[in-house]
N, C-alpha and C. Protein backbone atom coordinates (compact mmCIF):
# COMPACT_ATOMS: atom_id res chain seq x y z
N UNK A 1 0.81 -1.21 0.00
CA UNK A 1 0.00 0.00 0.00
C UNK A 1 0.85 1.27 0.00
N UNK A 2 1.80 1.28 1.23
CA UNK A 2 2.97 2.48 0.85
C UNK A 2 3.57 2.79 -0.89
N UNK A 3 3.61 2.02 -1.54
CA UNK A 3 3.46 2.38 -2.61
C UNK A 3 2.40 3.41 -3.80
N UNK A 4 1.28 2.84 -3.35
CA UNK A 4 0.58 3.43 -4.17
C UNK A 4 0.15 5.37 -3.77
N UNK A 5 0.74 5.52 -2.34
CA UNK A 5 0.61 6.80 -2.14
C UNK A 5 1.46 7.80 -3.38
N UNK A 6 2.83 7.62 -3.85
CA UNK A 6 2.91 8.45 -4.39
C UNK A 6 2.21 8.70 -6.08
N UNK A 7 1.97 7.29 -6.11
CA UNK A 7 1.01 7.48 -7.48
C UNK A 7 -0.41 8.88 -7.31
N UNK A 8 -1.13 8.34 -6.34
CA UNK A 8 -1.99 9.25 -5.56
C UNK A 8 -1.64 10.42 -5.56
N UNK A 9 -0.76 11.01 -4.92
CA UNK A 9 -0.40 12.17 -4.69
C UNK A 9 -0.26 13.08 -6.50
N UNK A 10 0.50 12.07 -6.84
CA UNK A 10 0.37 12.90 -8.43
C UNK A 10 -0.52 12.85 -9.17
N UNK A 11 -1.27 12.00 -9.08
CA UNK A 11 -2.49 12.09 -10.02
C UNK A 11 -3.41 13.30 -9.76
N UNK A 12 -3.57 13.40 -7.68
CA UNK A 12 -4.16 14.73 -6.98
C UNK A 12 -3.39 15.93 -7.84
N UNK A 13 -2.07 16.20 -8.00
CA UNK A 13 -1.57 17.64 -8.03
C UNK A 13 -1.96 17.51 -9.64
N UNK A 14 -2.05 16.46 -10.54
CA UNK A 14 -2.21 16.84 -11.89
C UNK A 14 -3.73 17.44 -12.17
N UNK A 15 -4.37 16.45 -11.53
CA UNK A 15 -5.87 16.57 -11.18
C UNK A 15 -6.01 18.51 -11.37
N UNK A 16 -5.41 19.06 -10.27
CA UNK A 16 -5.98 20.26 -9.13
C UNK A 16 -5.00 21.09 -10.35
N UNK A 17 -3.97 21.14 -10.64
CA UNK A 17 -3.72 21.91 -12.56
C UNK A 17 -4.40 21.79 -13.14
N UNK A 18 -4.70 20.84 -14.10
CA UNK A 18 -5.90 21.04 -15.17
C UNK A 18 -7.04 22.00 -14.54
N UNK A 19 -7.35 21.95 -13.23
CA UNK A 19 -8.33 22.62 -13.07
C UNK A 19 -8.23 24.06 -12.55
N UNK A 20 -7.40 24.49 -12.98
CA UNK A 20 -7.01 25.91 -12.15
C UNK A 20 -7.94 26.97 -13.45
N UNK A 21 -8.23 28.11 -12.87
CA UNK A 21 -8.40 29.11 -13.84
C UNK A 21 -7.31 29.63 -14.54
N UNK A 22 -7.87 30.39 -15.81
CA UNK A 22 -6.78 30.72 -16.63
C UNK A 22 -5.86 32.48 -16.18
N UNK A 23 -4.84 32.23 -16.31
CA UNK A 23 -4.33 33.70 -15.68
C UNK A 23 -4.98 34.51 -15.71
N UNK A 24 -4.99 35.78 -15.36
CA UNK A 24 -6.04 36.68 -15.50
C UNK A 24 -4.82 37.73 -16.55
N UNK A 25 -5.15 38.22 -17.59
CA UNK A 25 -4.59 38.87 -18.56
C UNK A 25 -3.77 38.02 -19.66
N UNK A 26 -4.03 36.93 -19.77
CA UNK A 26 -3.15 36.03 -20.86
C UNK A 26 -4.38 34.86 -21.53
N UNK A 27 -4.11 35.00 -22.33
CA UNK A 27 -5.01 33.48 -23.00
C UNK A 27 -4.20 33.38 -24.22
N UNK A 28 -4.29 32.12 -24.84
CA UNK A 28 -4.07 31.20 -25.89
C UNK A 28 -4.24 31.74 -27.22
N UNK A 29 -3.79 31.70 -28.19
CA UNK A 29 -4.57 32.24 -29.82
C UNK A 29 -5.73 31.49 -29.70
N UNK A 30 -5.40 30.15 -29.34
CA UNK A 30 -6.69 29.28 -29.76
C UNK A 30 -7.81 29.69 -28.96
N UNK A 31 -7.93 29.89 -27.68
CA UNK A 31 -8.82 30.39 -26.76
C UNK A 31 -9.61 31.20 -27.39
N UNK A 32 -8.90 32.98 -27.80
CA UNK A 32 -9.28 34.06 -28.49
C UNK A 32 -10.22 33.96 -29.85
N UNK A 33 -9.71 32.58 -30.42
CA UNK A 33 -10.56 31.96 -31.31
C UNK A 33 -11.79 31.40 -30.96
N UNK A 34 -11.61 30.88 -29.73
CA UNK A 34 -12.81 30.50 -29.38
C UNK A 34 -13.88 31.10 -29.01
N UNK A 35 -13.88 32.39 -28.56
CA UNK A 35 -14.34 33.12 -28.15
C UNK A 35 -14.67 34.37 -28.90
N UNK A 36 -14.24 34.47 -30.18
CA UNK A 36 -14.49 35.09 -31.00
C UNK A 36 -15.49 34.12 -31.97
N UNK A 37 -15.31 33.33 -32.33
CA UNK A 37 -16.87 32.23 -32.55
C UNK A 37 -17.81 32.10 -31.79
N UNK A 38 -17.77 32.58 -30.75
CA UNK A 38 -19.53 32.69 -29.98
C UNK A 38 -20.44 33.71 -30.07
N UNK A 39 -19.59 34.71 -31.20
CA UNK A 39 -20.66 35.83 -31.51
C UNK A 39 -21.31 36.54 -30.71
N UNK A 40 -22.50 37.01 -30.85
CA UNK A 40 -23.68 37.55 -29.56
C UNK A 40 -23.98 36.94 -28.42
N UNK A 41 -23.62 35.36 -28.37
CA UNK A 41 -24.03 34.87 -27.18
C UNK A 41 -22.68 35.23 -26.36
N UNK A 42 -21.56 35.74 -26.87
CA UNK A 42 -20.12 35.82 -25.95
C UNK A 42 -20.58 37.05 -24.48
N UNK A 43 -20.33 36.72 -23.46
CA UNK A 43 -20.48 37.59 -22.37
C UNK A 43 -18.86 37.90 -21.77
N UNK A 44 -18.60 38.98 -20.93
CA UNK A 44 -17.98 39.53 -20.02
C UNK A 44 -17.81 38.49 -19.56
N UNK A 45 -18.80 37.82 -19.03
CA UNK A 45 -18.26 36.67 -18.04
C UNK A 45 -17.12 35.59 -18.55
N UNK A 46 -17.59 35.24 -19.55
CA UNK A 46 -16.90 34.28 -20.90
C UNK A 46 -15.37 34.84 -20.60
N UNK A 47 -15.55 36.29 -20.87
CA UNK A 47 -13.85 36.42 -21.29
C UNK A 47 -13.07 36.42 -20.18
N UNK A 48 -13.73 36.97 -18.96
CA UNK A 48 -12.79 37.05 -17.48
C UNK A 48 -12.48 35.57 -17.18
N UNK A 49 -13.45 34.31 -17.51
CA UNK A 49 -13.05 33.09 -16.81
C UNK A 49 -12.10 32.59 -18.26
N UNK A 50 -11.88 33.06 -19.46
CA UNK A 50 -10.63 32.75 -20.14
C UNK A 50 -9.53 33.45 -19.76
N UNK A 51 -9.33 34.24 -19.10
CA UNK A 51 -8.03 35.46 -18.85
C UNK A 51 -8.32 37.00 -19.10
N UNK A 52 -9.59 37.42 -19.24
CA UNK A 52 -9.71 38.38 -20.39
C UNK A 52 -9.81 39.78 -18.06
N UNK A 53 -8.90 41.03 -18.34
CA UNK A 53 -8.66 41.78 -17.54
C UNK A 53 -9.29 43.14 -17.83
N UNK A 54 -9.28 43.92 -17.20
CA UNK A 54 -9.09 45.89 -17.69
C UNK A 54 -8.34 46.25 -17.34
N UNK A 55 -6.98 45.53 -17.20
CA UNK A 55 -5.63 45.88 -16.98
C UNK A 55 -5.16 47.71 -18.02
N UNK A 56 -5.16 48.68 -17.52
CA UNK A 56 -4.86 49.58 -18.31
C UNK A 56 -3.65 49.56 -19.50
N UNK A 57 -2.67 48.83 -18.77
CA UNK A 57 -1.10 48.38 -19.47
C UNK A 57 -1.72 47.97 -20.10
N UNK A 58 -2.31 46.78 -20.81
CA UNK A 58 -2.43 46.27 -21.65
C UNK A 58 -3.38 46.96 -22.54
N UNK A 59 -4.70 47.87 -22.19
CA UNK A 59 -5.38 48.62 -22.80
C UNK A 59 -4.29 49.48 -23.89
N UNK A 60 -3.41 50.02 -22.96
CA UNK A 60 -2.40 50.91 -23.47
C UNK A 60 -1.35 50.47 -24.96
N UNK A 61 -0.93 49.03 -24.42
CA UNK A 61 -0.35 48.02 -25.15
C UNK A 61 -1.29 47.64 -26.66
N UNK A 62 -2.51 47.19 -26.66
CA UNK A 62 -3.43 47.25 -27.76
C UNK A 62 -3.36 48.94 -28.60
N UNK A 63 -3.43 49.80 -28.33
CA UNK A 63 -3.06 51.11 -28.80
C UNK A 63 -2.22 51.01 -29.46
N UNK A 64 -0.68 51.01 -28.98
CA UNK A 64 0.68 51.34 -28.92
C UNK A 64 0.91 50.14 -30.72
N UNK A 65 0.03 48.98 -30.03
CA UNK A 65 0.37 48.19 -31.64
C UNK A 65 -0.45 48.34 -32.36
N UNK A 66 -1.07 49.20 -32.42
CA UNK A 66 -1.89 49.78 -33.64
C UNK A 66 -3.48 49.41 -33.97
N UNK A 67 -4.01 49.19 -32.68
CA UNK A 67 -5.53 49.26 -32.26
C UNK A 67 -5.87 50.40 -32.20
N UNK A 68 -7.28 50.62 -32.49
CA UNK A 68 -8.07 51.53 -32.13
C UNK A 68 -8.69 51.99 -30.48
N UNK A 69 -8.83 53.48 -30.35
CA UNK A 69 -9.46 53.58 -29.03
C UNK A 69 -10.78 52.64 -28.74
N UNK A 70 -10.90 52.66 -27.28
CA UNK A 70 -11.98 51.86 -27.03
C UNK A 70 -13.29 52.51 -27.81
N UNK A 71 -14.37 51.80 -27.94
CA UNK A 71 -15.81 51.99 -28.56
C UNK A 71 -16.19 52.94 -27.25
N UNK A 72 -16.85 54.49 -27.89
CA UNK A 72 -17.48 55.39 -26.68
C UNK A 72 -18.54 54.44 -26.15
N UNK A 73 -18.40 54.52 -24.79
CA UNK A 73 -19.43 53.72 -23.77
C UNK A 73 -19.32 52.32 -23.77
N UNK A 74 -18.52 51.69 -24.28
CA UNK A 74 -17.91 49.86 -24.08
C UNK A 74 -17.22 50.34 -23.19
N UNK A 75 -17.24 49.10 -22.31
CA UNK A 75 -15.68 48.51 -21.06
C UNK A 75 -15.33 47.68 -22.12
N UNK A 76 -14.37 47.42 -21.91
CA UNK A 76 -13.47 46.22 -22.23
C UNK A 76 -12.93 45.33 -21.58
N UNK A 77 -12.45 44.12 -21.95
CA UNK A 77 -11.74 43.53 -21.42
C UNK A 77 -10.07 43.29 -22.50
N UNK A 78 -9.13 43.19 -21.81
CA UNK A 78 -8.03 42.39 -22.48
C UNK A 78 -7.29 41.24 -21.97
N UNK A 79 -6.69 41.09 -23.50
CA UNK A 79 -5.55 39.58 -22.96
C UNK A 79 -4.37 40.05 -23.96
N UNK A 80 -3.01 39.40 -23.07
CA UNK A 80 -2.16 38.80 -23.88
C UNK A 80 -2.09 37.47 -24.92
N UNK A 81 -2.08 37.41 -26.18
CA UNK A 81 -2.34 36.22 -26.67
C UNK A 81 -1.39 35.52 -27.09
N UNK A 82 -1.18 34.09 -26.90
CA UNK A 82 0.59 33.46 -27.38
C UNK A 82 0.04 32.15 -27.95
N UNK A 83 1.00 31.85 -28.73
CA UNK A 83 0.59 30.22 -29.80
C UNK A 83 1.83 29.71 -29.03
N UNK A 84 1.56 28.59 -28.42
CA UNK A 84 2.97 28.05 -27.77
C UNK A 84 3.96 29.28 -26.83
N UNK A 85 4.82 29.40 -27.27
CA UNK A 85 5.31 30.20 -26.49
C UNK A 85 5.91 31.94 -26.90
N UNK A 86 5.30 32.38 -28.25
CA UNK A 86 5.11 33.17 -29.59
C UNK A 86 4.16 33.91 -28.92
N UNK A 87 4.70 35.25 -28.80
CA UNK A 87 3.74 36.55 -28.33
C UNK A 87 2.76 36.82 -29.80
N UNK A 88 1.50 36.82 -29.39
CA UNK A 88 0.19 36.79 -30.68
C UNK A 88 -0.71 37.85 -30.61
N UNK A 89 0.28 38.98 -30.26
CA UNK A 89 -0.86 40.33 -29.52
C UNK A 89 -1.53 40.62 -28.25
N UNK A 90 -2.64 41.77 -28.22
CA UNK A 90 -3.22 41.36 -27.49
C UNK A 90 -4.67 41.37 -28.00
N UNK A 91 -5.78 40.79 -27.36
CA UNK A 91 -6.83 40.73 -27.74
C UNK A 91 -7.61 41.64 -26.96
N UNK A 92 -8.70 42.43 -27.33
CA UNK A 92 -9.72 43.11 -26.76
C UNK A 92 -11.15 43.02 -27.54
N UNK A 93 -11.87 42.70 -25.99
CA UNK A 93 -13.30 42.17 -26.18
C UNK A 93 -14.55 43.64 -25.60
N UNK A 94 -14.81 44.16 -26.12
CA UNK A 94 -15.82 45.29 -25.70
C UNK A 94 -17.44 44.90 -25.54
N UNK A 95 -17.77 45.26 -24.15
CA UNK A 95 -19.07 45.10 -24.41
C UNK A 95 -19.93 46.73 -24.06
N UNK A 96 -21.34 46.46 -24.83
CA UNK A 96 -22.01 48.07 -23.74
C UNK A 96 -23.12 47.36 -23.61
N UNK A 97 -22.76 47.10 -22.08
CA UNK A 97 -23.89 46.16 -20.55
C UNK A 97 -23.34 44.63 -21.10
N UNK A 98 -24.45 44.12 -21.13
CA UNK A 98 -23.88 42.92 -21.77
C UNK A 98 -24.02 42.53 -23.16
N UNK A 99 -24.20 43.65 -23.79
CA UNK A 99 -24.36 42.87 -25.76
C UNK A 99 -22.55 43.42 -26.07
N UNK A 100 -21.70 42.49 -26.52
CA UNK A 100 -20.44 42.62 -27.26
C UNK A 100 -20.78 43.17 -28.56
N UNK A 101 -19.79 44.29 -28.30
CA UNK A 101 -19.72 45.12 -29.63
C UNK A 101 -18.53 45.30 -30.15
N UNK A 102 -17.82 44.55 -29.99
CA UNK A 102 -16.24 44.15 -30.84
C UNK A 102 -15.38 43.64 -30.35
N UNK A 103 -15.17 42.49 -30.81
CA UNK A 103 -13.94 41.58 -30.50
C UNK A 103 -13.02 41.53 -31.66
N UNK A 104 -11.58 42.04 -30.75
CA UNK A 104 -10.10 42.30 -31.98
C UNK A 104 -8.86 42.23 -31.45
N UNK A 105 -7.78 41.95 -32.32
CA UNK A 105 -6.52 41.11 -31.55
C UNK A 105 -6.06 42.21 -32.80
N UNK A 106 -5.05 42.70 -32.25
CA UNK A 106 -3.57 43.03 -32.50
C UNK A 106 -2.72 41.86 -33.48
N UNK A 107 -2.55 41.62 -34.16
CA UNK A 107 -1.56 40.61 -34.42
C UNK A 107 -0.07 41.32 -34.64
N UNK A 108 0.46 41.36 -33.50
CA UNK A 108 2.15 41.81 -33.48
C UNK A 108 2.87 40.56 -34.40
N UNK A 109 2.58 39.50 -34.53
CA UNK A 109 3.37 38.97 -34.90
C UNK A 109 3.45 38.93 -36.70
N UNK A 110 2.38 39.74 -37.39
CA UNK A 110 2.33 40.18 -38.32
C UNK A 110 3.26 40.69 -38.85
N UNK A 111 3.69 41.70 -37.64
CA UNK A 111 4.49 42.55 -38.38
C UNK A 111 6.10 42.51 -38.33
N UNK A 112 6.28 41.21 -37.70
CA UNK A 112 7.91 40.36 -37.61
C UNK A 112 8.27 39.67 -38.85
């Protein structure tokens, strides 16, 4: 039986990773994809439990690479976006209340 504890133990810590939330200001290309296919049904909520922030830096950062100001009267949310380990912009998701009124990524890596 002393054996099988450390099997246990790792299967627990792999377990309790997979299930963590996603950083708060970073998501995946693929994620951003995903979430850009849900159209009108996409909520605020959607993007904060993928990573999506109102981190100003990064508001600032979407600008700086050649985004547009926010939509008058949208919040936003943002992310950093990476394919593996390849910086992929950032993404910003706007809503006004809860209907999304533009979802758009930066692609920095466009311009490498």
């Amino acid at each position: 039986m002393p054996r099988t504890w450390p099997v246990l133990a790792l299967s627990v810590m792999l377990g309790v990773g997979a299930c963590q939330a996603a950083t708060s200001g970073e998501m995946t290309s693929q994620t951003y994809r995903s979430l850009d296919a849900r159209g009108d049904a996409l909520t605020a909520d959607d993007v904060r439990e993928a990573g999506g922030t109102d981190d100003p830096d990064l508001a600032r950062t979407f600008v700086r690479e050649g985004g547009s100001a926010e939509p008058s009267g949208a919040s936003c949310l943002y992310a950093r976006t990476t394919y593996r380990d390849s910086y992929r912009g950032v993404a910003r998701f706007c809503f006004d209340g809860a209907t999304v009124v533009s979802v758009e990524r930066n692609r920095a890596d466009l311009d490498r």
